[in-house]
N, C-alpha and C. Protein backbone atom coordinates (compact mmCIF):
# COMPACT_ATOMS: atom_id res chain seq x y z
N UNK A 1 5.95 -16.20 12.52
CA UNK A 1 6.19 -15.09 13.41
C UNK A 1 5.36 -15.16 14.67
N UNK A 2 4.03 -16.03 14.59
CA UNK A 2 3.25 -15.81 16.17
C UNK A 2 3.92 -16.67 16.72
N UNK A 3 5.16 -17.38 17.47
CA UNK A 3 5.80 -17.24 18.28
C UNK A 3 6.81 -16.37 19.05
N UNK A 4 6.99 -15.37 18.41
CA UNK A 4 8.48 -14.46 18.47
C UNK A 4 7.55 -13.23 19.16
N UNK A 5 8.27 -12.92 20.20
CA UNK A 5 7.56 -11.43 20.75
C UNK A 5 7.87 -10.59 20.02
N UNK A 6 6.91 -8.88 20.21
CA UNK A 6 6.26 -7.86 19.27
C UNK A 6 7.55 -7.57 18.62
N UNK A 7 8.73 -7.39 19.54
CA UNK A 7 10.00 -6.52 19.31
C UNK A 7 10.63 -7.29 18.07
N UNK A 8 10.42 -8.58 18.36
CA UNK A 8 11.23 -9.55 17.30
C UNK A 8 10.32 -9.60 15.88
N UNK A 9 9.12 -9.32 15.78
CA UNK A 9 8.37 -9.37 14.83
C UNK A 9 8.52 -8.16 14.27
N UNK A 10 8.58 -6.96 14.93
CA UNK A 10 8.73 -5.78 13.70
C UNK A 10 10.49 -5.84 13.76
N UNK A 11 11.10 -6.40 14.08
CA UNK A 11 12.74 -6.37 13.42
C UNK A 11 12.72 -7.59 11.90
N UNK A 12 11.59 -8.36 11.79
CA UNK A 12 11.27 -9.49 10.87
C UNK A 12 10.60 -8.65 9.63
N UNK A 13 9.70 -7.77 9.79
CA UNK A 13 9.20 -7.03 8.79
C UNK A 13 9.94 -5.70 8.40
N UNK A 14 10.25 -5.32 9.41
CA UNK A 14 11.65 -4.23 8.93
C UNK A 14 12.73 -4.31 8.15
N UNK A 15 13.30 -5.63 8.49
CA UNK A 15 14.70 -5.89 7.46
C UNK A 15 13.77 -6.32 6.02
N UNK A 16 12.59 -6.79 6.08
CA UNK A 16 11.79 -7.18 4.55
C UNK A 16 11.91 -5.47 3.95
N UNK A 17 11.65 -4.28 4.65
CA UNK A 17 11.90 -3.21 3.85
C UNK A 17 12.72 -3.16 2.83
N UNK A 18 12.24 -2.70 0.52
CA UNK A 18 13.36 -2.67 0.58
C UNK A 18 14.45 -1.68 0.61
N UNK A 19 14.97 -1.86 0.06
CA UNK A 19 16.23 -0.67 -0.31
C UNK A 19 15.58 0.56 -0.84
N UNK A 20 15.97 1.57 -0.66
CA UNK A 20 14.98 2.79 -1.30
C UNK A 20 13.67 3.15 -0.97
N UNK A 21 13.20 2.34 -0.10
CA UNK A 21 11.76 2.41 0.12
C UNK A 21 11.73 2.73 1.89
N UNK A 22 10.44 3.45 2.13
CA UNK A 22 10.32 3.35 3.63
C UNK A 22 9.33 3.00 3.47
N UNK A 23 8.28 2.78 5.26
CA UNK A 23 7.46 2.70 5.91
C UNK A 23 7.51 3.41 6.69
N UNK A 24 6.11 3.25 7.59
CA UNK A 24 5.73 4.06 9.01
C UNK A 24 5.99 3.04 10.02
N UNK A 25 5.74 3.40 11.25
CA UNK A 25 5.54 2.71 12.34
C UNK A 25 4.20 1.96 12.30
N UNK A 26 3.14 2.83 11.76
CA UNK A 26 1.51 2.32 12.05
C UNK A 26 1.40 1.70 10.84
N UNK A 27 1.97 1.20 10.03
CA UNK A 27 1.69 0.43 8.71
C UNK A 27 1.99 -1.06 9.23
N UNK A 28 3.37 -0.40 9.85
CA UNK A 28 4.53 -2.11 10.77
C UNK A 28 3.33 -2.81 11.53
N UNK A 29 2.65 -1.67 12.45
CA UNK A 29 1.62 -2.57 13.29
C UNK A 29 0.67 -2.76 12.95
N UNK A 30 -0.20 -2.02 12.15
CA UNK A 30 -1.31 -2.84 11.35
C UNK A 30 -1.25 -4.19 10.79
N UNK A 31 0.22 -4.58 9.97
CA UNK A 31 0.19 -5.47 9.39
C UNK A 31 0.56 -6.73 10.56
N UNK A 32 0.81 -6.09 11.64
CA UNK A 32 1.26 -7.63 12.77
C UNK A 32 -0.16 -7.67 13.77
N UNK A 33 -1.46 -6.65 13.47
CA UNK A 33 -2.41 -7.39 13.57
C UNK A 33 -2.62 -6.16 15.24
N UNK A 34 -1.93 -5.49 15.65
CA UNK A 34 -2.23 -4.20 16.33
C UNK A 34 -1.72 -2.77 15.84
N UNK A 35 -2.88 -2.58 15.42
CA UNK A 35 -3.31 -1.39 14.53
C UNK A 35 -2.85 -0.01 15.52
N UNK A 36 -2.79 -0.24 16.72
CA UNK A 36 -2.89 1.03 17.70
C UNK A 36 -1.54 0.73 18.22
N UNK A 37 -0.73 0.03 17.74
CA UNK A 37 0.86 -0.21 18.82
C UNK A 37 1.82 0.35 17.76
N UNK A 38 1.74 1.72 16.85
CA UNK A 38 2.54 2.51 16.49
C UNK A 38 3.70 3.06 16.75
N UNK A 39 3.04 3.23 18.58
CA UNK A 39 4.37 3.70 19.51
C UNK A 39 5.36 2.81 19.81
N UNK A 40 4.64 1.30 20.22
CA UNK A 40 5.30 0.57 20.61
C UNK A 40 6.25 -0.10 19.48
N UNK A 41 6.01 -0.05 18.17
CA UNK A 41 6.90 0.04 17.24
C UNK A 41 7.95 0.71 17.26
N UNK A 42 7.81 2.08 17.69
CA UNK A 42 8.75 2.38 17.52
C UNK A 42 9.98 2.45 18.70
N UNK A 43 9.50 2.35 19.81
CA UNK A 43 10.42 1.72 21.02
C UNK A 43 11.37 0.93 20.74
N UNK A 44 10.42 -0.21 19.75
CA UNK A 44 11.30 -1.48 19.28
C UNK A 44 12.36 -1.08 18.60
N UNK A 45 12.28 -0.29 16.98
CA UNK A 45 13.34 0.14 16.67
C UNK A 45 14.04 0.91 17.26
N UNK A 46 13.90 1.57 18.74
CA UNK A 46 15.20 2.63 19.00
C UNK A 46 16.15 1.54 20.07
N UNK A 47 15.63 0.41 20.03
CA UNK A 47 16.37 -0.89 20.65
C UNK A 47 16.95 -1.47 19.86
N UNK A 48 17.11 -1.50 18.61
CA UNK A 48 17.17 -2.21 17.48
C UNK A 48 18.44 -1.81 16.91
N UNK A 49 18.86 -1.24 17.24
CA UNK A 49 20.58 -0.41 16.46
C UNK A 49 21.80 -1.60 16.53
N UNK A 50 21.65 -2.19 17.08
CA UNK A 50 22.69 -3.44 17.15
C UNK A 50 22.10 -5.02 17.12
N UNK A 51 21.37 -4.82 15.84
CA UNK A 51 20.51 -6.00 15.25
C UNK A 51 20.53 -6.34 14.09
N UNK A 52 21.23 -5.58 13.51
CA UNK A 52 20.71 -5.58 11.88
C UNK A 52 19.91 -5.40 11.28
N UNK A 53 19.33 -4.26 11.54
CA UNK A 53 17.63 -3.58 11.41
C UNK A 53 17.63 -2.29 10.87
N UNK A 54 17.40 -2.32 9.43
CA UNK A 54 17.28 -1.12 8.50
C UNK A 54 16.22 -0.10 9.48
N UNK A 55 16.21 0.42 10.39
CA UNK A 55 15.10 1.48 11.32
C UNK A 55 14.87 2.71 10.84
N UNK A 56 16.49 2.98 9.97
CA UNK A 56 16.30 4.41 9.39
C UNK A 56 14.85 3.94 8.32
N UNK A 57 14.66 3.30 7.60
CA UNK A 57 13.34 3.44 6.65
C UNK A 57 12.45 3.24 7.21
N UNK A 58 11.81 3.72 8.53
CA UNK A 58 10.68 3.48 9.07
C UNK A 58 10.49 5.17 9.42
N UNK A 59 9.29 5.76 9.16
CA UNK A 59 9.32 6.97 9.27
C UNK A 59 7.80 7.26 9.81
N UNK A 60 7.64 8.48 10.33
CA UNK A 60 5.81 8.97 10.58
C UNK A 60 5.29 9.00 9.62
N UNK A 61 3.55 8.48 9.89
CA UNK A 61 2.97 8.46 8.95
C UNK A 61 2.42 9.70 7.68
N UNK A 62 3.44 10.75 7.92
CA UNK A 62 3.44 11.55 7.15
C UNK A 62 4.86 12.04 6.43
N UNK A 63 5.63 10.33 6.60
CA UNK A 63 7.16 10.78 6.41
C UNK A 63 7.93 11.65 6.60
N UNK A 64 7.65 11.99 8.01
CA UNK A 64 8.93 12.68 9.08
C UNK A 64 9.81 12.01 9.47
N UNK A 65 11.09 12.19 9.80
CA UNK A 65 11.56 11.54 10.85
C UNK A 65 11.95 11.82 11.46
N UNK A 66 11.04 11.60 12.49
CA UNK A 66 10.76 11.49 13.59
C UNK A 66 11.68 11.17 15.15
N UNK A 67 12.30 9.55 14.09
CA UNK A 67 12.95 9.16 15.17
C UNK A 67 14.38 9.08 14.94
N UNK A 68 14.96 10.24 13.72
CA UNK A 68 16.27 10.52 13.55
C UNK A 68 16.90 11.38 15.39
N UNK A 69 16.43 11.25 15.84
CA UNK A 69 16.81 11.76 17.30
C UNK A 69 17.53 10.51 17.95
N UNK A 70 17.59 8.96 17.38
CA UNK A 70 17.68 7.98 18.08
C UNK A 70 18.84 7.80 17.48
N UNK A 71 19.13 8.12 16.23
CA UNK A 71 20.72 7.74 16.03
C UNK A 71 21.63 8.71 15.98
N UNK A 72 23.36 7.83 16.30
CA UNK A 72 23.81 8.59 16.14
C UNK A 72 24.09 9.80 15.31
N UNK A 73 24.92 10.69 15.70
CA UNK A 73 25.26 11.83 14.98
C UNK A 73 23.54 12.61 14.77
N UNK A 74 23.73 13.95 14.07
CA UNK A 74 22.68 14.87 13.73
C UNK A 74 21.58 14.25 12.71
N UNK A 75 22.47 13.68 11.56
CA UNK A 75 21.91 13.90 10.39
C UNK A 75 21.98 12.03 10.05
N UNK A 76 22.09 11.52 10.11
CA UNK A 76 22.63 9.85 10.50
C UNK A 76 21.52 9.25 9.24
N UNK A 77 20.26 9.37 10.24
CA UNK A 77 18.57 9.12 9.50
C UNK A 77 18.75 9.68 8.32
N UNK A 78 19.03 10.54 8.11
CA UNK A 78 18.92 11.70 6.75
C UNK A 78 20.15 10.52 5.85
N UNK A 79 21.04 11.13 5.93
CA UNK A 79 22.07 10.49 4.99
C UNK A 79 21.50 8.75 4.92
N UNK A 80 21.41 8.30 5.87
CA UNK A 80 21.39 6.69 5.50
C UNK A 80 20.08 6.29 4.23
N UNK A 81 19.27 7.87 4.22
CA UNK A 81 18.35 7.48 3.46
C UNK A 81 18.80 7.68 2.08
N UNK A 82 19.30 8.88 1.92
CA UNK A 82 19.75 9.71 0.64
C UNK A 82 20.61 8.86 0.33
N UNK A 83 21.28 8.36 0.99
CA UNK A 83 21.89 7.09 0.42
C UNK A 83 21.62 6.06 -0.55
N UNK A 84 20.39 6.11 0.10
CA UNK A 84 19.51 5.06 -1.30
C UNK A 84 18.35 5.40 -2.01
N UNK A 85 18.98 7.08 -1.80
CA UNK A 85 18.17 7.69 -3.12
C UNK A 85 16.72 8.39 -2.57
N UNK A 86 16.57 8.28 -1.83
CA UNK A 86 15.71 8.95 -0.87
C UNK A 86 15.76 10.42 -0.92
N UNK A 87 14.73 11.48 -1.15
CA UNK A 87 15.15 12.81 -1.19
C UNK A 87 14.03 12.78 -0.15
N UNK A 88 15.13 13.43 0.81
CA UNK A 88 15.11 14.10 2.14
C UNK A 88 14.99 15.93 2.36
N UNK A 89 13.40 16.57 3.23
CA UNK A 89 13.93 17.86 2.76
C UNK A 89 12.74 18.20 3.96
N UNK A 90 13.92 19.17 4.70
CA UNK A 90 13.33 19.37 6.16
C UNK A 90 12.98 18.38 6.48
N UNK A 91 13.70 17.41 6.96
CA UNK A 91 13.25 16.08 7.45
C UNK A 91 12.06 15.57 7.63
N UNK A 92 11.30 15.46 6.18
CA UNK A 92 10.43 14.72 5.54
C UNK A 92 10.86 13.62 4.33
N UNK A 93 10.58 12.79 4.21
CA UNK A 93 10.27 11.80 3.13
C UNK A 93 9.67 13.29 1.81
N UNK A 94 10.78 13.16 0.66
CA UNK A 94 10.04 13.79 -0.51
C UNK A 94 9.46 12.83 -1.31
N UNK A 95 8.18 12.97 -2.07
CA UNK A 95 7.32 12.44 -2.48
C UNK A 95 7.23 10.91 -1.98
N UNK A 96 6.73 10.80 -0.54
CA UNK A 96 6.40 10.04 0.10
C UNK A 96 5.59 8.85 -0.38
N UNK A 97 4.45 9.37 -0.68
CA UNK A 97 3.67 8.71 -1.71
C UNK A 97 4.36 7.46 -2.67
N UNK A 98 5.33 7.83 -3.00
CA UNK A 98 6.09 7.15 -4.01
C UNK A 98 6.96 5.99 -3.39
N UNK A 99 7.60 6.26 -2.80
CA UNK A 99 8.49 5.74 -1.95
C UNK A 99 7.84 4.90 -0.80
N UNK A 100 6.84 5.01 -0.50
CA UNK A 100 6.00 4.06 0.36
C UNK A 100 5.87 2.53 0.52
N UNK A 101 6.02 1.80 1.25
CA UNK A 101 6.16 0.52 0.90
C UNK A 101 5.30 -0.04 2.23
N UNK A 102 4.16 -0.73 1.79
CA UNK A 102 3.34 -1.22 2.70
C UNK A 102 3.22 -2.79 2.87
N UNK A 103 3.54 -3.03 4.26
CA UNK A 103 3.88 -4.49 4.22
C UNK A 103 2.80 -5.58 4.15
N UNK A 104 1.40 -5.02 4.23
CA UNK A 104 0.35 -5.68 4.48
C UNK A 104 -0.11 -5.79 2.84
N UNK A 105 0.64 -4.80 1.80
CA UNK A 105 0.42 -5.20 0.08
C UNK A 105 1.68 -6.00 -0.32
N UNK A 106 2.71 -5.94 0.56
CA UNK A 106 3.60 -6.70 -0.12
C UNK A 106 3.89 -8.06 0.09
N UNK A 107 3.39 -7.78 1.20
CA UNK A 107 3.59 -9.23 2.15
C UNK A 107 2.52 -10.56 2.02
């Protein structure tokens, strides 16, 4: 991956998300070695919609989401999660904790 710029490196650890599971933005950049480019994570994924880039499972570090504003339709983020079992409620991650998937333990 240290050839590929930032954008291409968190679309590389993003699709590793798996199924059922999220992350944060600041987990994505800790583990690529800038701890403080949270934001810039997430720029990347609202570029990312025509990549093949699971983005809906990337959420605030208190499993909001946050950046369900970036896709289409209202509820888009929501359903794509509940989809895979994800309980969604007031657009939080329910039992977050659980569902957490950190790329710097998995990886």
């Amino acid at each position: 991956m240290d050839n590929d710029n930032f954008f291409e490196r968190v679309y590389k650890v993003t699709r590793l998300i798996p199924y059922g599971r999220v992350t944060s933005y600041g987990a994505i950049a800790r583990f690529l070695g800038a701890a403080r480019s949270a934001r810039m994570v997430g720029w990347a994924l609202n570029n990312s919609h025509d990549k093949d880039v699971p983005a809906h499972r990337v959420v605030n570090r208190n499993g909001v989401l946050t950046g369900k504003h970036h896709f289409a339709g209202t509820n888009l983020m929501k359903d794509l999660l509940e989809s895979e079992g994800i309980v969604v409620v007031e657009n939080q991650v329910k039992d977050f904790n659980e569902v957490f998937w950190d790329p710097k333990d998995n990886l």
